[in-house]
PDB file of N, CA and C in Angstrom:
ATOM      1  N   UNK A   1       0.841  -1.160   0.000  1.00  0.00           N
ATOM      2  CA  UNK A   1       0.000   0.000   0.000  1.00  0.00           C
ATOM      3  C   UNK A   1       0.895   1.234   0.000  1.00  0.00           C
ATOM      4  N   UNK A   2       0.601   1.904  -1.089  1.00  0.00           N
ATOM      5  CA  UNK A   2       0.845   3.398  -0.936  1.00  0.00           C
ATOM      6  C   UNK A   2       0.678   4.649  -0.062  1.00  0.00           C
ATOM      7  N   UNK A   3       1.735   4.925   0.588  1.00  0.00           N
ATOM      8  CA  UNK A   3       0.964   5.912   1.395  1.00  0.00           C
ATOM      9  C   UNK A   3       1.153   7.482   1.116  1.00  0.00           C
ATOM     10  N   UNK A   4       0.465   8.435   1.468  1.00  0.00           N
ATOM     11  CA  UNK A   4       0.503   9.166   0.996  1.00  0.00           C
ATOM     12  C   UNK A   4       1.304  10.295   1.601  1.00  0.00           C
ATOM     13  N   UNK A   5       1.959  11.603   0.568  1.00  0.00           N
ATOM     14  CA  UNK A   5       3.169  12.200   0.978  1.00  0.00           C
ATOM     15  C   UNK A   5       2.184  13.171   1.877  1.00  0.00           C
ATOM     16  N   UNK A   6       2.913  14.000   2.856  1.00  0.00           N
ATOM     17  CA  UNK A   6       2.760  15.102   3.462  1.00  0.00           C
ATOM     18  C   UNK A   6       2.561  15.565   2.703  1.00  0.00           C
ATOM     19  N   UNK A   7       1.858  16.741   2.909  1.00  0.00           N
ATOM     20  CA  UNK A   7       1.023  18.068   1.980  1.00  0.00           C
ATOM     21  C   UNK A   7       1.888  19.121   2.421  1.00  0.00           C
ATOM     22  N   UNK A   8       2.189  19.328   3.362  1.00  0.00           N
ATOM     23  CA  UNK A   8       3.072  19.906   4.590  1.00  0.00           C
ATOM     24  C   UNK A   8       4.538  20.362   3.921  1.00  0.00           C
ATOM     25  N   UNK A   9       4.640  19.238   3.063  1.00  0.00           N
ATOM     26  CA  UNK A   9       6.377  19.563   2.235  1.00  0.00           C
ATOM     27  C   UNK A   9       6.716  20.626   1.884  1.00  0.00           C
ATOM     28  N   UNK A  10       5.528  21.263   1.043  1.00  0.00           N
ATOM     29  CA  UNK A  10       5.795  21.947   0.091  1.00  0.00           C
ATOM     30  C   UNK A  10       5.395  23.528   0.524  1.00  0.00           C
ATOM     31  N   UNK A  11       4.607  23.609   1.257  1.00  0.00           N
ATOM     32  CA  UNK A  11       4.081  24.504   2.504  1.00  0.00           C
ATOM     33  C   UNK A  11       4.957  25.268   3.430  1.00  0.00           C
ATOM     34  N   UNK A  12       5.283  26.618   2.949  1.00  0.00           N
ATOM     35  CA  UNK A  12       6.159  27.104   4.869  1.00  0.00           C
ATOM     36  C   UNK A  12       5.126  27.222   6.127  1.00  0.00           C
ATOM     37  N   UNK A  13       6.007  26.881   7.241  1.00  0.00           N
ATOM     38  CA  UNK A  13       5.498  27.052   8.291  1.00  0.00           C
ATOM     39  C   UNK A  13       5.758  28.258   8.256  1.00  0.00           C
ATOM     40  N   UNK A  14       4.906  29.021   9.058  1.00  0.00           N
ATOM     41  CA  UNK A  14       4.672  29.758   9.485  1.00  0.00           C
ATOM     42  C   UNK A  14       5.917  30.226  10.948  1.00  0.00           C
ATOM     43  N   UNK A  15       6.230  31.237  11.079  1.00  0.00           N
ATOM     44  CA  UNK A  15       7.241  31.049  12.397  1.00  0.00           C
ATOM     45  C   UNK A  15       6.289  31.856  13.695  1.00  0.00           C
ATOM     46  N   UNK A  16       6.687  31.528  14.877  1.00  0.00           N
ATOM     47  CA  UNK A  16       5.872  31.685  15.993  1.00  0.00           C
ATOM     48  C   UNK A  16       5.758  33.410  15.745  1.00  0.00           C
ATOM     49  N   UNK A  17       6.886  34.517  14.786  1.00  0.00           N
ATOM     50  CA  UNK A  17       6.130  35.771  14.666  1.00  0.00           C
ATOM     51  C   UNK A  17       5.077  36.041  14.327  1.00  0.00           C
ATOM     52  N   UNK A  18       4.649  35.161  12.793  1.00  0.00           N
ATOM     53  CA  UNK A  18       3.841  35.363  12.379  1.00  0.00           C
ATOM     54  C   UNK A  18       2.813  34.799  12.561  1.00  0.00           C
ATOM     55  N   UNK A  19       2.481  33.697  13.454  1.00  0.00           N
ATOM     56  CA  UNK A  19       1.150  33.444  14.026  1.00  0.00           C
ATOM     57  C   UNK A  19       0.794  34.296  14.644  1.00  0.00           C
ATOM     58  N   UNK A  20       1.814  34.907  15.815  1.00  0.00           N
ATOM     59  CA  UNK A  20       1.504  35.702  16.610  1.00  0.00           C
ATOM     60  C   UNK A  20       0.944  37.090  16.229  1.00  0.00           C
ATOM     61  N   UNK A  21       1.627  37.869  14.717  1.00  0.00           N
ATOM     62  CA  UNK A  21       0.710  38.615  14.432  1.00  0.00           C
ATOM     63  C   UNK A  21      -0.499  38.216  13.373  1.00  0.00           C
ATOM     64  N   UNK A  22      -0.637  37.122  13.390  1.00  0.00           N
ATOM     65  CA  UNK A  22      -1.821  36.785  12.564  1.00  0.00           C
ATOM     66  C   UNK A  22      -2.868  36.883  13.747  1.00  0.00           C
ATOM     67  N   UNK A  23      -2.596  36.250  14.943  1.00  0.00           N
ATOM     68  CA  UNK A  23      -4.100  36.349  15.769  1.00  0.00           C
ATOM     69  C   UNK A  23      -4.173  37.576  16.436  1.00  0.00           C
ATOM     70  N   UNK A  24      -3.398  38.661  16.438  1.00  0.00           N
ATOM     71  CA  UNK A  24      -3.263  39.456  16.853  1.00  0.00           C
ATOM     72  C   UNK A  24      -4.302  40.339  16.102  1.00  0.00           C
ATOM     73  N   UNK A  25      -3.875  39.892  14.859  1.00  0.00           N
ATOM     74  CA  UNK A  25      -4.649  40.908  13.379  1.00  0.00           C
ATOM     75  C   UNK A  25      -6.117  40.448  13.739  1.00  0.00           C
ATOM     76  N   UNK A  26      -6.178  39.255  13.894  1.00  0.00           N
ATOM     77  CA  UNK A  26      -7.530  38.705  13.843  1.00  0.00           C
ATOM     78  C   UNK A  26      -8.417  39.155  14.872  1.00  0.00           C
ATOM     79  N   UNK A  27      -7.606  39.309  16.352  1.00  0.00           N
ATOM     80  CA  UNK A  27      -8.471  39.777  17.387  1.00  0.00           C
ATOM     81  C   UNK A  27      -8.879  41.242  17.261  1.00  0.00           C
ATOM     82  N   UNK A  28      -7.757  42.280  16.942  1.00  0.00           N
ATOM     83  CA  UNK A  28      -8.232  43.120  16.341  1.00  0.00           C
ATOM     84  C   UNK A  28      -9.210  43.205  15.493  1.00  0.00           C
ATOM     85  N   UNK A  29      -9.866  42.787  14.211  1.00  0.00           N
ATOM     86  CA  UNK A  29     -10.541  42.646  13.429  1.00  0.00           C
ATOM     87  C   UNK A  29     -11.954  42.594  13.635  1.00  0.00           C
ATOM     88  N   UNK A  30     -12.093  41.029  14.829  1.00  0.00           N
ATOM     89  CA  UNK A  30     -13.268  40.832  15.640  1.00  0.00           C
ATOM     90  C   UNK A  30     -13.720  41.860  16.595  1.00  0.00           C
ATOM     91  N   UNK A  31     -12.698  42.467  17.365  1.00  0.00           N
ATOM     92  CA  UNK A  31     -12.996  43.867  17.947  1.00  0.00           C
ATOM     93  C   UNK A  31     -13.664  44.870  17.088  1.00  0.00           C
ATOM     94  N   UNK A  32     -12.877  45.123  15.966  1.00  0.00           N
ATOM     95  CA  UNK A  32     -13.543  46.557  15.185  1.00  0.00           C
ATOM     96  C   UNK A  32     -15.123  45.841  14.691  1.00  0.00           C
ATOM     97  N   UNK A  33     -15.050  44.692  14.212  1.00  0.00           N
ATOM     98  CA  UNK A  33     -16.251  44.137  14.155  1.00  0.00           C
ATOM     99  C   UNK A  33     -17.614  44.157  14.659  1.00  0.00           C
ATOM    100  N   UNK A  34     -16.924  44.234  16.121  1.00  0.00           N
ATOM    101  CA  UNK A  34     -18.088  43.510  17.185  1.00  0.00           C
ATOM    102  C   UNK A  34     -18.469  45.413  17.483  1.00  0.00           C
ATOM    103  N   UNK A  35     -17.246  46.108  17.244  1.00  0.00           N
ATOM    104  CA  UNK A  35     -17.657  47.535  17.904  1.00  0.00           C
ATOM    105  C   UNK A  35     -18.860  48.049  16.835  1.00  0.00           C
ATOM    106  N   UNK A  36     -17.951  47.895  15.176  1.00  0.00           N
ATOM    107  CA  UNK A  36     -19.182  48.059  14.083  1.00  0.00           C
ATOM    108  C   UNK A  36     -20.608  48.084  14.337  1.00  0.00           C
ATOM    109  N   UNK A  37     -20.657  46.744  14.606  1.00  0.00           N
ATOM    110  CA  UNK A  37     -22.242  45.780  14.744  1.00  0.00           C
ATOM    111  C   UNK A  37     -22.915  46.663  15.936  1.00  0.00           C
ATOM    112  N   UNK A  38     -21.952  46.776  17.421  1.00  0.00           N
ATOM    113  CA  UNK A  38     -22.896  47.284  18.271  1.00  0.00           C
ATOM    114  C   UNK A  38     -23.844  49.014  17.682  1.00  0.00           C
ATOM    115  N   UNK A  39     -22.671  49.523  16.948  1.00  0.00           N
ATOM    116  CA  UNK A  39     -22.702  50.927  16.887  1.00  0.00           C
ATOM    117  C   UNK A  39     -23.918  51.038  15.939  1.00  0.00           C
ATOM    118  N   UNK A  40     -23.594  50.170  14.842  1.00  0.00           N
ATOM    119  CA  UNK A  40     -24.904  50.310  14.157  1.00  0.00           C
ATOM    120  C   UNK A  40     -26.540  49.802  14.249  1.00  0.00           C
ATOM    121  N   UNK A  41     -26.426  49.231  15.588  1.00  0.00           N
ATOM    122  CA  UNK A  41     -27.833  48.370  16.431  1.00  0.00           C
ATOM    123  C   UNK A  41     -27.952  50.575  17.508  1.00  0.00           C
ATOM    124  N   UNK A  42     -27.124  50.373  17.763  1.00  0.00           N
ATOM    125  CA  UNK A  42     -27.311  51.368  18.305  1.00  0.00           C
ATOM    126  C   UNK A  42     -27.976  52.949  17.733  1.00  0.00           C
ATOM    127  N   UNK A  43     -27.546  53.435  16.698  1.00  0.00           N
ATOM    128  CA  UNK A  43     -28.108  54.167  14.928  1.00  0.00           C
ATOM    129  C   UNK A  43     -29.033  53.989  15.243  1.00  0.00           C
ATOM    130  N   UNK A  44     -29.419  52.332  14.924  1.00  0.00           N
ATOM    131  CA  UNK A  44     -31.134  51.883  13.829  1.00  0.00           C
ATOM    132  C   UNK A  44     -31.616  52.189  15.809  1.00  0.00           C
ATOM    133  N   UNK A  45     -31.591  51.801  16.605  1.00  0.00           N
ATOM    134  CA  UNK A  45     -32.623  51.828  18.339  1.00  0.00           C
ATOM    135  C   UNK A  45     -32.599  53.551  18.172  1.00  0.00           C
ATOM    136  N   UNK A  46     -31.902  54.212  18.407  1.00  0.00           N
ATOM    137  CA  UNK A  46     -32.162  55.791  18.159  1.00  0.00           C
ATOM    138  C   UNK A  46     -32.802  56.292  17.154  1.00  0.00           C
ATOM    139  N   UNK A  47     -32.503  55.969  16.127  1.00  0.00           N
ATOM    140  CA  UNK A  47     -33.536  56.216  14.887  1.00  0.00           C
ATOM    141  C   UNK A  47     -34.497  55.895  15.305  1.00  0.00           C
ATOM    142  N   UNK A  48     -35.019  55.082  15.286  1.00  0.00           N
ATOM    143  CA  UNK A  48     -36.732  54.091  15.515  1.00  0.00           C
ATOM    144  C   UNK A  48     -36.856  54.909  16.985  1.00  0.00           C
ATOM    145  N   UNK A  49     -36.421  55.339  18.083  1.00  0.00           N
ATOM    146  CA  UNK A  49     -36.892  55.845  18.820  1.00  0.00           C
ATOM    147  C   UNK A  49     -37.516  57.741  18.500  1.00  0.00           C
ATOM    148  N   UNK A  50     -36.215  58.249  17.850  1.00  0.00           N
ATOM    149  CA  UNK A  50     -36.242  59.345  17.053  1.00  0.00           C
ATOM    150  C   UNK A  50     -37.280  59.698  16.183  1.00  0.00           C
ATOM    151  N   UNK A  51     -37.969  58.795  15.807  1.00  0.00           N
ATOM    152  CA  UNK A  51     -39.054  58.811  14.330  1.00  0.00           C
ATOM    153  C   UNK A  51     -39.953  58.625  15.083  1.00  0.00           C
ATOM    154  N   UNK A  52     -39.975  57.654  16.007  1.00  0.00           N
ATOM    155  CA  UNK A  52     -41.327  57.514  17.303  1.00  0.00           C
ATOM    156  C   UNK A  52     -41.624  58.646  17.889  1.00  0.00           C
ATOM    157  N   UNK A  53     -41.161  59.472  18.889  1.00  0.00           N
ATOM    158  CA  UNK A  53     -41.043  60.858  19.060  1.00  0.00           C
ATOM    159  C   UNK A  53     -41.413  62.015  18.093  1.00  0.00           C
ATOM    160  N   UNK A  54     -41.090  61.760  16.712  1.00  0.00           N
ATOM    161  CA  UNK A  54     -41.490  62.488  16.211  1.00  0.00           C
ATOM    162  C   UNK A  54     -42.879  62.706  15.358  1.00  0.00           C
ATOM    163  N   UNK A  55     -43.089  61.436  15.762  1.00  0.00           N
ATOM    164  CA  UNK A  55     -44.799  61.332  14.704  1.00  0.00           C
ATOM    165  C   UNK A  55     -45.675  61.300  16.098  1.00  0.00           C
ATOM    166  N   UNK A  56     -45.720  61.440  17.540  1.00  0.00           N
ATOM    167  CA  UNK A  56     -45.980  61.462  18.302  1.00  0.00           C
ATOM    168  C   UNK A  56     -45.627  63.085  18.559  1.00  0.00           C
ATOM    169  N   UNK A  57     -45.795  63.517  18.744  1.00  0.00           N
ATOM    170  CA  UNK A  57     -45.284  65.346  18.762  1.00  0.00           C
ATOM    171  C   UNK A  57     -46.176  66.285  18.044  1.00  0.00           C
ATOM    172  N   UNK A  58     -46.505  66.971  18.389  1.00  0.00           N
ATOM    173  CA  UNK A  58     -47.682  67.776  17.456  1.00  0.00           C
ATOM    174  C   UNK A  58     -46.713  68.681  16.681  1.00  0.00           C
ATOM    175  N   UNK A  59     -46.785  69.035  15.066  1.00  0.00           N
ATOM    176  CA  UNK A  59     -46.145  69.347  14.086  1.00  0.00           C
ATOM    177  C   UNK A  59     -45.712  71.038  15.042  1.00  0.00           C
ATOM    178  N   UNK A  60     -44.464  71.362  14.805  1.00  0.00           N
ATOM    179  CA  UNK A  60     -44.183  72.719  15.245  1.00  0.00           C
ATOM    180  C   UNK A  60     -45.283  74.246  14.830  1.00  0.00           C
ATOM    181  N   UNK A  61     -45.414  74.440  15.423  1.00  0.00           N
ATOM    182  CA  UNK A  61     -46.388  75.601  15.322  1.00  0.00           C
ATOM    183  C   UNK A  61     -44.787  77.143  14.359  1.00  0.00           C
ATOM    184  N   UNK A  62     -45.638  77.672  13.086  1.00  0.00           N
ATOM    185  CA  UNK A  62     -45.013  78.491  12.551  1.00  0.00           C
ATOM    186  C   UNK A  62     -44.647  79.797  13.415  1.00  0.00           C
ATOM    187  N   UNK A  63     -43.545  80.391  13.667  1.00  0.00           N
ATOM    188  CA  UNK A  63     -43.184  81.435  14.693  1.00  0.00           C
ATOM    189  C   UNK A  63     -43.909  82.576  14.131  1.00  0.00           C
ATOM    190  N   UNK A  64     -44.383  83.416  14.762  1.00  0.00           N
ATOM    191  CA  UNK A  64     -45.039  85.254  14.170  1.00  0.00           C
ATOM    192  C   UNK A  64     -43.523  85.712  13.901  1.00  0.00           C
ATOM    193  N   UNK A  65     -43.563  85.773  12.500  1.00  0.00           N
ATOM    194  CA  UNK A  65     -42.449  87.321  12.075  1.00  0.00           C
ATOM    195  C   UNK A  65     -43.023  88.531  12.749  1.00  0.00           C
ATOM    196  N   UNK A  66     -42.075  89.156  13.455  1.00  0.00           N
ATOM    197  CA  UNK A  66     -42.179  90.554  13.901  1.00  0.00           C
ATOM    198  C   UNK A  66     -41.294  91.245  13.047  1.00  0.00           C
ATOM    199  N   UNK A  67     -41.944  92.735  12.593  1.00  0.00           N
ATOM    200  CA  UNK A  67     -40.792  93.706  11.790  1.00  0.00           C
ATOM    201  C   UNK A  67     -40.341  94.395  12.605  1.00  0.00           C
ATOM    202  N   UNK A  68     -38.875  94.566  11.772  1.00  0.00           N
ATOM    203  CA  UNK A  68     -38.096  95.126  12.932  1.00  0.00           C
ATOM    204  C   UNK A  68     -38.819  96.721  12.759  1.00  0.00           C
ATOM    205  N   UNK A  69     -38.325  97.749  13.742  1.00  0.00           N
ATOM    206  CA  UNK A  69     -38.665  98.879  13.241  1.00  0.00           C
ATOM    207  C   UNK A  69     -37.701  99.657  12.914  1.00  0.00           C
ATOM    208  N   UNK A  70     -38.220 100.691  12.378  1.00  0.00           N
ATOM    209  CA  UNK A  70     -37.343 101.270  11.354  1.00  0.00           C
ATOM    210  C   UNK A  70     -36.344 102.492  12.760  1.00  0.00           C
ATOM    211  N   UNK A  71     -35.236 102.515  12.062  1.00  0.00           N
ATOM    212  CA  UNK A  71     -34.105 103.507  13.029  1.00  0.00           C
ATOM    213  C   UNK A  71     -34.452 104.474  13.032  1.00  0.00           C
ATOM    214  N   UNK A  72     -34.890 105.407  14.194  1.00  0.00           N
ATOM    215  CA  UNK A  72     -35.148 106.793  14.133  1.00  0.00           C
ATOM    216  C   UNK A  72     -34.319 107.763  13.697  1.00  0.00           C
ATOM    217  N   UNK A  73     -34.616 108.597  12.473  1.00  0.00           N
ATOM    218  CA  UNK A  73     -33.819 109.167  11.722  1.00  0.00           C
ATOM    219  C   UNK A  73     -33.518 110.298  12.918  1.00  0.00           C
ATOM    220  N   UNK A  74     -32.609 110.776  12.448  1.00  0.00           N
ATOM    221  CA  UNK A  74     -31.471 111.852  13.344  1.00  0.00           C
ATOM    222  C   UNK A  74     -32.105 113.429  12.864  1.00  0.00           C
ATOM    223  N   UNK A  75     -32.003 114.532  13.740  1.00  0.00           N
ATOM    224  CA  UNK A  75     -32.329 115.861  13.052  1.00  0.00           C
ATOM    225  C   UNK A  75     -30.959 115.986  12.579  1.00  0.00           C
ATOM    226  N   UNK A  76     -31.532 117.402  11.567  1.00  0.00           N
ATOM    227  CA  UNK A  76     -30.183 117.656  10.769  1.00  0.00           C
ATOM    228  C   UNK A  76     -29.800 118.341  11.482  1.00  0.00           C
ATOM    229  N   UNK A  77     -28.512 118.456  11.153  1.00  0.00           N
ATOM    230  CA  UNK A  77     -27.034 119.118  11.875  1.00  0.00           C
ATOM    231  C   UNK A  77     -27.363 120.637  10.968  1.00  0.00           C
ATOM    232  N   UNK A  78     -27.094 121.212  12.404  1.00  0.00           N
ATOM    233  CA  UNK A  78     -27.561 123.088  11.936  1.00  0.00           C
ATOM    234  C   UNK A  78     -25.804 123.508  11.805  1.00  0.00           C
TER     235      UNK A  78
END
């Protein structure tokens, strides 16, 4: 029976640096990830609370323009 070669031969290992910054990269990654995901659950719950509030709110009432009045002109200089 034939057995079969390592696959492994032809393959570099990897050296204990570069695992080390491979899971390093990776934990990082899952971090920015996991921060992503919360931040944007967080957006859409404020939004949907934001839009709730606002169709619940009676539409703003338009402010009265007041004119300004006009500067009291000066007497003339004698």
């Amino acid at each position: 029976m034939v057995t079969q070669p390592k696959t492994d031969i032809f393959k570099p290992t990897p050296s204990k640096l570069e695992t080390r910054a491979d899971a390093a990269t990776r934990a990082a990654r899952e971090i920015a990830d996991h921060e992503a995901k919360t931040r944007a659950a967080k957006i859409a719950r404020l939004r949907a609370a934001r839009l709730a509030q606002e169709a619940a709110a009676p539409p703003p009432a338009t402010p009265v323009r007041r004119l300004k009045a006009a500067a009291p002109k000066q007497a003339a200089a004698k």
